[in-house]
Protein backbone atom coordinates (compact mmCIF):
# COMPACT_ATOMS: atom_id res chain seq x y z
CA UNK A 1 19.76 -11.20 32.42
CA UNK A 2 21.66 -9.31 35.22
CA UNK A 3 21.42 -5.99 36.00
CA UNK A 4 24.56 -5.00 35.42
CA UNK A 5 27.64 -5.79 33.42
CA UNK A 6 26.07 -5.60 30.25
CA UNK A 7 28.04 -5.09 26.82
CA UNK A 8 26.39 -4.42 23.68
CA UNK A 9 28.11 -5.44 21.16
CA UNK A 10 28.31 -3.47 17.83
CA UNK A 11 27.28 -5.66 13.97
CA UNK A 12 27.19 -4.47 10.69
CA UNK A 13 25.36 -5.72 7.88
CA UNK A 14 25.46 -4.65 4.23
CA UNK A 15 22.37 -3.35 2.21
CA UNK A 16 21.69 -3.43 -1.34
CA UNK A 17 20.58 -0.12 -2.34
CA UNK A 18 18.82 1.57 -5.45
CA UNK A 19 21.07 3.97 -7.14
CA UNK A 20 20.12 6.45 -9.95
CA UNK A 21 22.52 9.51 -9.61
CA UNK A 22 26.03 10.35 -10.69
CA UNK A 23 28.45 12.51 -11.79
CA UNK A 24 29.46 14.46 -14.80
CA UNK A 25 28.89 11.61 -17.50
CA UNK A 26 25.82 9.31 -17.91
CA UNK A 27 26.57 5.64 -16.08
CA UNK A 28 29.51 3.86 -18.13
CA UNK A 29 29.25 -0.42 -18.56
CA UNK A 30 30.06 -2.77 -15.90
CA UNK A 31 34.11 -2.10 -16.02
CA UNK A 32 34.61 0.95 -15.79
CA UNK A 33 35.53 2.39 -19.29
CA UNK A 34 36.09 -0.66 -20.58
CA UNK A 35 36.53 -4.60 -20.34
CA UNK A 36 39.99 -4.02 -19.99
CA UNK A 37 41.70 -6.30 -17.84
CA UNK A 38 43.07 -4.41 -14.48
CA UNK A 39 46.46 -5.40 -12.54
CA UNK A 40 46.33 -5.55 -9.32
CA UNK A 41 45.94 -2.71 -6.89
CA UNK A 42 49.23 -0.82 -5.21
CA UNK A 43 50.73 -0.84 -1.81
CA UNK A 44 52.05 2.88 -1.37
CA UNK A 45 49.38 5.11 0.28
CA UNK A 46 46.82 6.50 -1.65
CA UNK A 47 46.82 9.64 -3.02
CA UNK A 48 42.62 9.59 -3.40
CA UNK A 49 40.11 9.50 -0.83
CA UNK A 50 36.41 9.53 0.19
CA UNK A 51 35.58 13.17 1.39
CA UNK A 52 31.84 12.78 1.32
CA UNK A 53 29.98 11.10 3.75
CA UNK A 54 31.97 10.63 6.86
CA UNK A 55 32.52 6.81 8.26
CA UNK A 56 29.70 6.15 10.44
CA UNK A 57 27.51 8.92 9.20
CA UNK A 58 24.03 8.91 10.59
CA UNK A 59 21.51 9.81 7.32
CA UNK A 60 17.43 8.94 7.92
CA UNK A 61 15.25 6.74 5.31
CA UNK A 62 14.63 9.04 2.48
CA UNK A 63 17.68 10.95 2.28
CA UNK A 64 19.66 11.65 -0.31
CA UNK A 65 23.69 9.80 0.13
CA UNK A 66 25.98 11.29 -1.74
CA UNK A 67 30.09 9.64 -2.13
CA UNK A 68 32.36 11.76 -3.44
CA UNK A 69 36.50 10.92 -3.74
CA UNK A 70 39.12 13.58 -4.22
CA UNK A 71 42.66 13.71 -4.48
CA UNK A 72 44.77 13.99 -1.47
CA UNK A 73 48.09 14.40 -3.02
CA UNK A 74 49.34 16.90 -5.50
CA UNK A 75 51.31 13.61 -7.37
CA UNK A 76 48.20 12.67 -8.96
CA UNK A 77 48.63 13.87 -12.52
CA UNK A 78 45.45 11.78 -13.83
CA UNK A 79 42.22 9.79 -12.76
CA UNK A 80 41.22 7.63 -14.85
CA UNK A 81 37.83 6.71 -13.19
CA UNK A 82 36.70 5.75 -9.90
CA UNK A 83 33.91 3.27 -9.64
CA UNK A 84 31.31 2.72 -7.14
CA UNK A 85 30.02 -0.06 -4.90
CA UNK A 86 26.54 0.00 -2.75
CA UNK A 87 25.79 -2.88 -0.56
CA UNK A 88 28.89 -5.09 -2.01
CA UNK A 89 27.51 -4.24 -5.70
CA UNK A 90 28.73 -2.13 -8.37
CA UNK A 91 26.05 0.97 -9.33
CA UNK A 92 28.24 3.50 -11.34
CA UNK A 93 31.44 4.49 -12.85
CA UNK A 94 32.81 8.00 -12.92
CA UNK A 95 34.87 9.08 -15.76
CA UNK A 96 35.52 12.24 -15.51
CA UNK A 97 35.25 14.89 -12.68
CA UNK A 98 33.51 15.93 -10.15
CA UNK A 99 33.64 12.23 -9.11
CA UNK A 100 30.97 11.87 -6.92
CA UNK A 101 27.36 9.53 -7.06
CA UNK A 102 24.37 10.47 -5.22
CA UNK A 103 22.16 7.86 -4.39
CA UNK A 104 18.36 7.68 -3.26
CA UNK A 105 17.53 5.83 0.72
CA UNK A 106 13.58 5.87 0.01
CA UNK A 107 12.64 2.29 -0.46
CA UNK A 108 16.18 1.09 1.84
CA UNK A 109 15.38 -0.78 5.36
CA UNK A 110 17.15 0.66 8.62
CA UNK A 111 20.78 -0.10 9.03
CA UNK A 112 24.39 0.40 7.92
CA UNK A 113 24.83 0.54 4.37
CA UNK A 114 28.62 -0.10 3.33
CA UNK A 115 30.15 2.21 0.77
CA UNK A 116 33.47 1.28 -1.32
CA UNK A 117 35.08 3.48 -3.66
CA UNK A 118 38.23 2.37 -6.63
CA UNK A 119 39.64 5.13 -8.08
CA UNK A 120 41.61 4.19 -11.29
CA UNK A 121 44.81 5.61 -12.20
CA UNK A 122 46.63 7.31 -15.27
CA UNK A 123 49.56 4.79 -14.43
CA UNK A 124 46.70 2.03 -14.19
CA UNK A 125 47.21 1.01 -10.56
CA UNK A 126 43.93 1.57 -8.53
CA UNK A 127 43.39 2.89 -4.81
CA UNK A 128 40.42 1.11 -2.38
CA UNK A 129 38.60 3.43 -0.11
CA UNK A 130 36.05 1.49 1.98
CA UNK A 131 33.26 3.25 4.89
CA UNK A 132 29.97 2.45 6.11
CA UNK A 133 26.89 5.00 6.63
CA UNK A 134 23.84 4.54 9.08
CA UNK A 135 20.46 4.57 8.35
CA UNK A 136 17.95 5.64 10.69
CA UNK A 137 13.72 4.97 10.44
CA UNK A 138 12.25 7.64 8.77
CA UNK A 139 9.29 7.04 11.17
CA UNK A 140 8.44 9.05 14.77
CA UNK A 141 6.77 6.11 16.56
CA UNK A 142 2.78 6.37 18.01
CA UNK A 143 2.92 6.58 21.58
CA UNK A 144 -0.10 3.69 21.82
CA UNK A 145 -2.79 4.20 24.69
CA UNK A 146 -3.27 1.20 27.03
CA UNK A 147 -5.90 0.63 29.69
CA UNK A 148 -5.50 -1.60 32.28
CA UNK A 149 -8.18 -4.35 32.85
CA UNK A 150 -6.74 -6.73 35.88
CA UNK A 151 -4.16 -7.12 38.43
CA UNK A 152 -3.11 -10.63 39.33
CA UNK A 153 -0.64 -11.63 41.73
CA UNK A 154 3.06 -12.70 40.73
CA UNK A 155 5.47 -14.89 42.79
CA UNK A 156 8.24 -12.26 43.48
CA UNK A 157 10.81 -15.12 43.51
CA UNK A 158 10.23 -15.64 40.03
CA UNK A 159 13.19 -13.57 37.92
CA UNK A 160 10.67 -13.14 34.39
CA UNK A 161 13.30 -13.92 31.67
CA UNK A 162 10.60 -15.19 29.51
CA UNK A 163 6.31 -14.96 29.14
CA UNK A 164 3.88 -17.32 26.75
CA UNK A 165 0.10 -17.05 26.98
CA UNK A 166 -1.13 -20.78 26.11
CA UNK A 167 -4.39 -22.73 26.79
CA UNK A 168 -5.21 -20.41 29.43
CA UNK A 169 -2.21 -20.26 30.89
CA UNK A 170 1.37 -18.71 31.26
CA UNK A 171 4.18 -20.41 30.44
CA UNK A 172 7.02 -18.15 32.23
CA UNK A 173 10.94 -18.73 32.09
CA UNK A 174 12.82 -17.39 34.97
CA UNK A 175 16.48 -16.59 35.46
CA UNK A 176 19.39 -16.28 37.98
CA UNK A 177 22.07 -18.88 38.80
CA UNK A 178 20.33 -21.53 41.52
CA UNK A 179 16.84 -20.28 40.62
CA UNK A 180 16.35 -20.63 36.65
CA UNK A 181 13.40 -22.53 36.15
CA UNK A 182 10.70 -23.29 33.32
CA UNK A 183 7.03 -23.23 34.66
CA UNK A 184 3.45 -22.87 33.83
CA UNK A 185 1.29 -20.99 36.37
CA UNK A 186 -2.27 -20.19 36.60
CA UNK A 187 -3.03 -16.56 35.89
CA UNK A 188 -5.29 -15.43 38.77
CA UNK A 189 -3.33 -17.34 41.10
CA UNK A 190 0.20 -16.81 40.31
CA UNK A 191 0.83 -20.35 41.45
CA UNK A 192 2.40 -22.30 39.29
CA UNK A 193 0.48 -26.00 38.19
CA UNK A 194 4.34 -27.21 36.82
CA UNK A 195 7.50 -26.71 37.57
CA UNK A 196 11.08 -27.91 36.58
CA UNK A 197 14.52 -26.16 38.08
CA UNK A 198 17.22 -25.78 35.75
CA UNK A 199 21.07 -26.68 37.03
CA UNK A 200 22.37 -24.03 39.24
CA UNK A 201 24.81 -23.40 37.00
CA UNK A 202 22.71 -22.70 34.04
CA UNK A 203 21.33 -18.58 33.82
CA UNK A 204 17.71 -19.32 31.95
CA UNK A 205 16.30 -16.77 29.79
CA UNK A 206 13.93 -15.93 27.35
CA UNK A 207 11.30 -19.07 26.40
CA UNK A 208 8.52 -19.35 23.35
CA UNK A 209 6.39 -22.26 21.86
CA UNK A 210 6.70 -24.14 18.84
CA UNK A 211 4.70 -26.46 17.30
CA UNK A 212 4.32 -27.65 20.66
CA UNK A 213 7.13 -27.15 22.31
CA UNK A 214 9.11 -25.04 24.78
CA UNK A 215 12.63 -23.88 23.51
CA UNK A 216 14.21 -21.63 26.19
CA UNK A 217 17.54 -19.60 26.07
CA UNK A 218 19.97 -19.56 28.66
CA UNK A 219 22.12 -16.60 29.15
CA UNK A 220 26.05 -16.80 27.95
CA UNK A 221 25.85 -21.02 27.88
CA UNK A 222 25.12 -20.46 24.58
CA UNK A 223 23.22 -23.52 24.80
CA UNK A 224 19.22 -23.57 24.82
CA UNK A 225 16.60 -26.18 25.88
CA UNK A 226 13.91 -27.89 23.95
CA UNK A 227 10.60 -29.10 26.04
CA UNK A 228 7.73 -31.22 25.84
CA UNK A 229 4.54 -28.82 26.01
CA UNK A 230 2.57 -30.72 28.27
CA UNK A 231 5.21 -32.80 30.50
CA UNK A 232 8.04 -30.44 30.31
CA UNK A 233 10.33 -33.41 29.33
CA UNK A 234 13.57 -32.22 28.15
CA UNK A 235 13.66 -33.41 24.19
CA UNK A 236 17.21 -32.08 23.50
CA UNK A 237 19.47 -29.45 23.76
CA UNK A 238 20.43 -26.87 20.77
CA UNK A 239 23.65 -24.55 20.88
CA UNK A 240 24.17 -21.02 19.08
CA UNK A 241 26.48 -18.58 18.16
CA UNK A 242 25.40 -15.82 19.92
CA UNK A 243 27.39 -14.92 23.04
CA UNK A 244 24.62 -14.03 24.96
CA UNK A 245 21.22 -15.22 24.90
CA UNK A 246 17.94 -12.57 25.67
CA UNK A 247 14.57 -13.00 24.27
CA UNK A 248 12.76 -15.70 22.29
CA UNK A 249 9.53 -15.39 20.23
CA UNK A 250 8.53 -17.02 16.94
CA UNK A 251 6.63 -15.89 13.72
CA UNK A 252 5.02 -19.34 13.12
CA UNK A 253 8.39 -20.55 10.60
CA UNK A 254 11.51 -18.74 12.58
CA UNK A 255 12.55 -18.63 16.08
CA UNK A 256 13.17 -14.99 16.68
CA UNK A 257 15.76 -14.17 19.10
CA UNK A 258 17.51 -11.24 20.96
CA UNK A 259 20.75 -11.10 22.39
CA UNK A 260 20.97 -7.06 24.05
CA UNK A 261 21.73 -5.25 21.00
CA UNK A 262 19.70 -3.76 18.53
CA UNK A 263 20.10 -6.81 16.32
CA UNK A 264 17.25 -9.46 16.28
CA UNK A 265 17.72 -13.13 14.67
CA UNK A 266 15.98 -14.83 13.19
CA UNK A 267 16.73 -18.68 13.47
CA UNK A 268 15.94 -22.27 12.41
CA UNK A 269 13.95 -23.89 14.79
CA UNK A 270 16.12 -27.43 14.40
CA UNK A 271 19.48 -26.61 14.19
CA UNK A 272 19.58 -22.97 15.22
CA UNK A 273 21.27 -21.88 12.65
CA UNK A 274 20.51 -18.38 12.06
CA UNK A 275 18.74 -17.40 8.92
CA UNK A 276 18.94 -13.63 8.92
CA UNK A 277 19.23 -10.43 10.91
CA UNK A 278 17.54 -7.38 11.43
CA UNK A 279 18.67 -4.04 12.61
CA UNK A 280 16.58 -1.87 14.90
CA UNK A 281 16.03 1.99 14.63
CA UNK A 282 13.84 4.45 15.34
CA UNK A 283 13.78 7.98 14.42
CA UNK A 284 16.68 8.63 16.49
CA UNK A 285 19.17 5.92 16.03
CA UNK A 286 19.74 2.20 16.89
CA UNK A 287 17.17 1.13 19.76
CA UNK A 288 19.51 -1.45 22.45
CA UNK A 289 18.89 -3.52 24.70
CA UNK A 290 16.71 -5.60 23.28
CA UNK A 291 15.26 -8.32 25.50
CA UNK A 292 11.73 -10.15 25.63
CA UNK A 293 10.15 -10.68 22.34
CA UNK A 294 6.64 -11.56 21.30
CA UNK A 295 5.62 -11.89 18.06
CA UNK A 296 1.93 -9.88 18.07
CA UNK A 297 -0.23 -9.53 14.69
CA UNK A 298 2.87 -9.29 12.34
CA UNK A 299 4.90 -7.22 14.62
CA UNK A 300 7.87 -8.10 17.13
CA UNK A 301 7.23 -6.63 20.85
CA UNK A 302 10.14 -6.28 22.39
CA UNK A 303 11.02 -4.65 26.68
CA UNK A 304 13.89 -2.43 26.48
CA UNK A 305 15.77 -3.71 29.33
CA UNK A 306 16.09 -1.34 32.12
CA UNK A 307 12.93 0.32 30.74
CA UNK A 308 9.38 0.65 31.92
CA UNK A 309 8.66 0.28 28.29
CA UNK A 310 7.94 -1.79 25.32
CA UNK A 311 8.56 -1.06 21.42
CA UNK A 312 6.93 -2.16 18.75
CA UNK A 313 9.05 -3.54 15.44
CA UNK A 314 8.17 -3.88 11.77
CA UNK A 315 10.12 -7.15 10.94
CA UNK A 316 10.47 -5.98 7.35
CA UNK A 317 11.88 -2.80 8.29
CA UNK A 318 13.34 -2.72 11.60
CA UNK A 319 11.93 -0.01 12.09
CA UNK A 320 9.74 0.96 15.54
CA UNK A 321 6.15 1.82 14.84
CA UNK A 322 5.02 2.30 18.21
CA UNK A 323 6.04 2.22 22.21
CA UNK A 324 3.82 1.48 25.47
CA UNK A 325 5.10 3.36 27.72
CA UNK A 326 4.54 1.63 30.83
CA UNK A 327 5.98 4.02 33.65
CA UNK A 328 4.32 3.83 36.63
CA UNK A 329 2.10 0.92 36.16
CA UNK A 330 3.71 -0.68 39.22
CA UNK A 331 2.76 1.29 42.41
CA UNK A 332 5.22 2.57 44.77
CA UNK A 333 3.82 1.11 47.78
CA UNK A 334 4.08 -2.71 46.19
CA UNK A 335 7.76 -2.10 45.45
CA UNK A 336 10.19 -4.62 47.18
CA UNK A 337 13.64 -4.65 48.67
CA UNK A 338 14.74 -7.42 45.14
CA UNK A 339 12.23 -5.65 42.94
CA UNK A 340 14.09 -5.02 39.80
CA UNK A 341 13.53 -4.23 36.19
CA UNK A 342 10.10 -4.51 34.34
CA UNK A 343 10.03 -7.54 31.48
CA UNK A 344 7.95 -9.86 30.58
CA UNK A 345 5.37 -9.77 27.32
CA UNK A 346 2.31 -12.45 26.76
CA UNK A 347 -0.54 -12.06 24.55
CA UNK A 348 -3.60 -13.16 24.48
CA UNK A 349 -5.01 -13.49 20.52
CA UNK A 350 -8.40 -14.72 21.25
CA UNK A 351 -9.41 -11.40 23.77
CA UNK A 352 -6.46 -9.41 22.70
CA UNK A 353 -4.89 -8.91 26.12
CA UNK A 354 -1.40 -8.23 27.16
CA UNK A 355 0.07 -9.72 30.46
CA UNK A 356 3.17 -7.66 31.60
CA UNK A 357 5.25 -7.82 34.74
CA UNK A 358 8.77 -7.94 35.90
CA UNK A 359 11.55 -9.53 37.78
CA UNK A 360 10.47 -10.22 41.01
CA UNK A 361 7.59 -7.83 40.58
CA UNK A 362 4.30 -8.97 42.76
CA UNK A 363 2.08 -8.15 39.71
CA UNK A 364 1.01 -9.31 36.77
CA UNK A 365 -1.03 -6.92 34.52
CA UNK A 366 -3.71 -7.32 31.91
CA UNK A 367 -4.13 -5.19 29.37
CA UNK A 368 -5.91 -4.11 26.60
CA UNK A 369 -4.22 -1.98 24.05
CA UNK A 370 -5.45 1.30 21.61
CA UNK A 371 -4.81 2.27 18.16
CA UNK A 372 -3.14 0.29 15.88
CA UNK A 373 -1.04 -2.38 16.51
């Protein structure tokens, strides 16, 4: 992608959470006090609200949540209940006060987490009170020693959107209007042995193989390509949602897929419908910018663009595990007038190597990586 004019855009998801907490009466049935049917809710404003957490709240893995509602208004003569929703489901009805819940983060992935709150009536109307908290990992990710074992020239016209180790080779997708192409070069050469251009209108990006073939991205077409492996025939094309289009990778049933955020996708190879999504966090906060993805040993690698590094993401979690920090590995002295940001991630399973490099960079690198992946 460019190197500039970037905007993340910000997603929520829901979570279903395990609750086991509440307030000053043990957990009532499913309505409330009662199967008693409710009327609808009322339109003047509401003299309730949620004083505990704030919208937006930042709370790690592990920590306790706690919703509490109050009244706001001195015209509130009587509360009947006020009932609780996690994730879109209902944990817990209050009945009496304080009415507050408390509710447990341990075994919860990363994310946001939305919170509602209906507060009954004496009069038997009821007041909505809707917010969303953020969960951060609960892990401080291993800074993972790396040693490199060969440098290997790179064609400093070629933009690295995307990097696949195959058969020897590496299959690389390149981007920029008028110079987007799909290639496969030889690794001690940098030269590629195939080569197709894609329209100059078309921005290519990120690239992975499936069941022997080449899908690649393209940047806000929202449009991708579908290859023959060995001929680089175009098959078809497939189109997605997204806005934007980053980095590809695969775990052997999903295409995986980035888009800049801290959101990754995971998406039907066919149709490219997506399947699911997964929220990224470290021990911090949400981890942006996003861009190419390889799927390593279970894990998701991933370049934060604009940084000499890569992280390391538990698909189950989201969470980071672990970051290769790779500042400096490109010398001073072979830095170019169009050298730009580092990107680019292929591995090697059978010698358990790492290729990096970067847009326009003159270098590839192979690596080998320490401790535990």
């Amino acid at each position: 992608m460019p190197a500039t004019g970037k905007f993340f855009p910000v997603l929520l998801i829901s979570v279903l959470v395990s609750v086991f907490s509440g307030c000053g009466r043990n957990p009532v049935n499913s309505n409330g006090r009662g199967s008693q049917a409710r009327p609808g809710h009322i339109s003047r404003p509401n003299t309730t609200r949620i004083t505990q957490p704030g919208n937006d709240q930042m709370f790690t893995v592990g920590d306790p949540v706690i919703a509490r509602v109050d009244k706001v208004a001195d015209t509130v003569q009587y509360i009947d209940s006020v009932e609780f929703f996690f994730g879109g489901s209902k944990v817990h009805a209050c009945l009496e006060e304080p009415y507050r819940y408390e509710f447990n983060t341990r075994d919860l992935t990363v994310g946001t987490l939305s919170i509602r709150a209906v507060t009954w009536l004496g009069d038997s109307l009821r007041e909505y009170h809707n917010l969303q908290v953020i969960l951060r990992s609960d892990i401080v990710p291993e800074n993972l020693p790396y040693q490199i074992e060969n440098v290997y020239s790179h064609d400093i016209k070629a933009y690295t959107q995307g990097l696949i180790f195959a058969d020897g080779y590496l299959y690389e997708g390149t981007g920029q209007y008028n110079e987007s192409s799909l290639r496969k070069v030889e690794i001690k050469t940098g030269e590629p042995v195939r080569l197709t251009m894609l329209a100059g209108e078309i921005f290519g990006e990120g690239i992975t193989i499936f069941n022997e073939r080449i899908y690649q991205l393209t940047y806000k077409s929202q449009v991708g390509f579908v290859y023959g492996k060995e001929n680089f025939n175009r098959i078809r094309k497939v189109y997605y949602q997204n806005k934007e289009g980053w980095g590809l990778t695969h775990d052997g049933t999903h295409l995986i897929m980035s888009d800049g955020s801290n959101r990754i996708y995971y998406m039907d190879p066919e149709f490219f419908t997506e399947i699911r999504q997964l929220e990224v966090y470290d021990n911090k906060g949400p981890v942006t910018r996003l861009n190419e993805l390889e799927y390593i040993e279970g894990k998701i690698f991933a370049n934060i663009y604009g940084e000499d590094e890569i992280v390391i993401i538990d698909p189950e979690t989201g969470k980071i595990t672990g970051k290769l920090n790779m500042r400096g590995i490109l010398d001073a002295a072979d830095r170019h007038s169009r050298i730009d940001v580092f990107n680019g991630i292929a591995w090697d399973p059978d010698q358990r190597l790492l290729y990096v490099t970067g847009k326009y960079w003159p270098s590839l690198f192979e690596i080998s990586v320490g401790g535990s992946i």
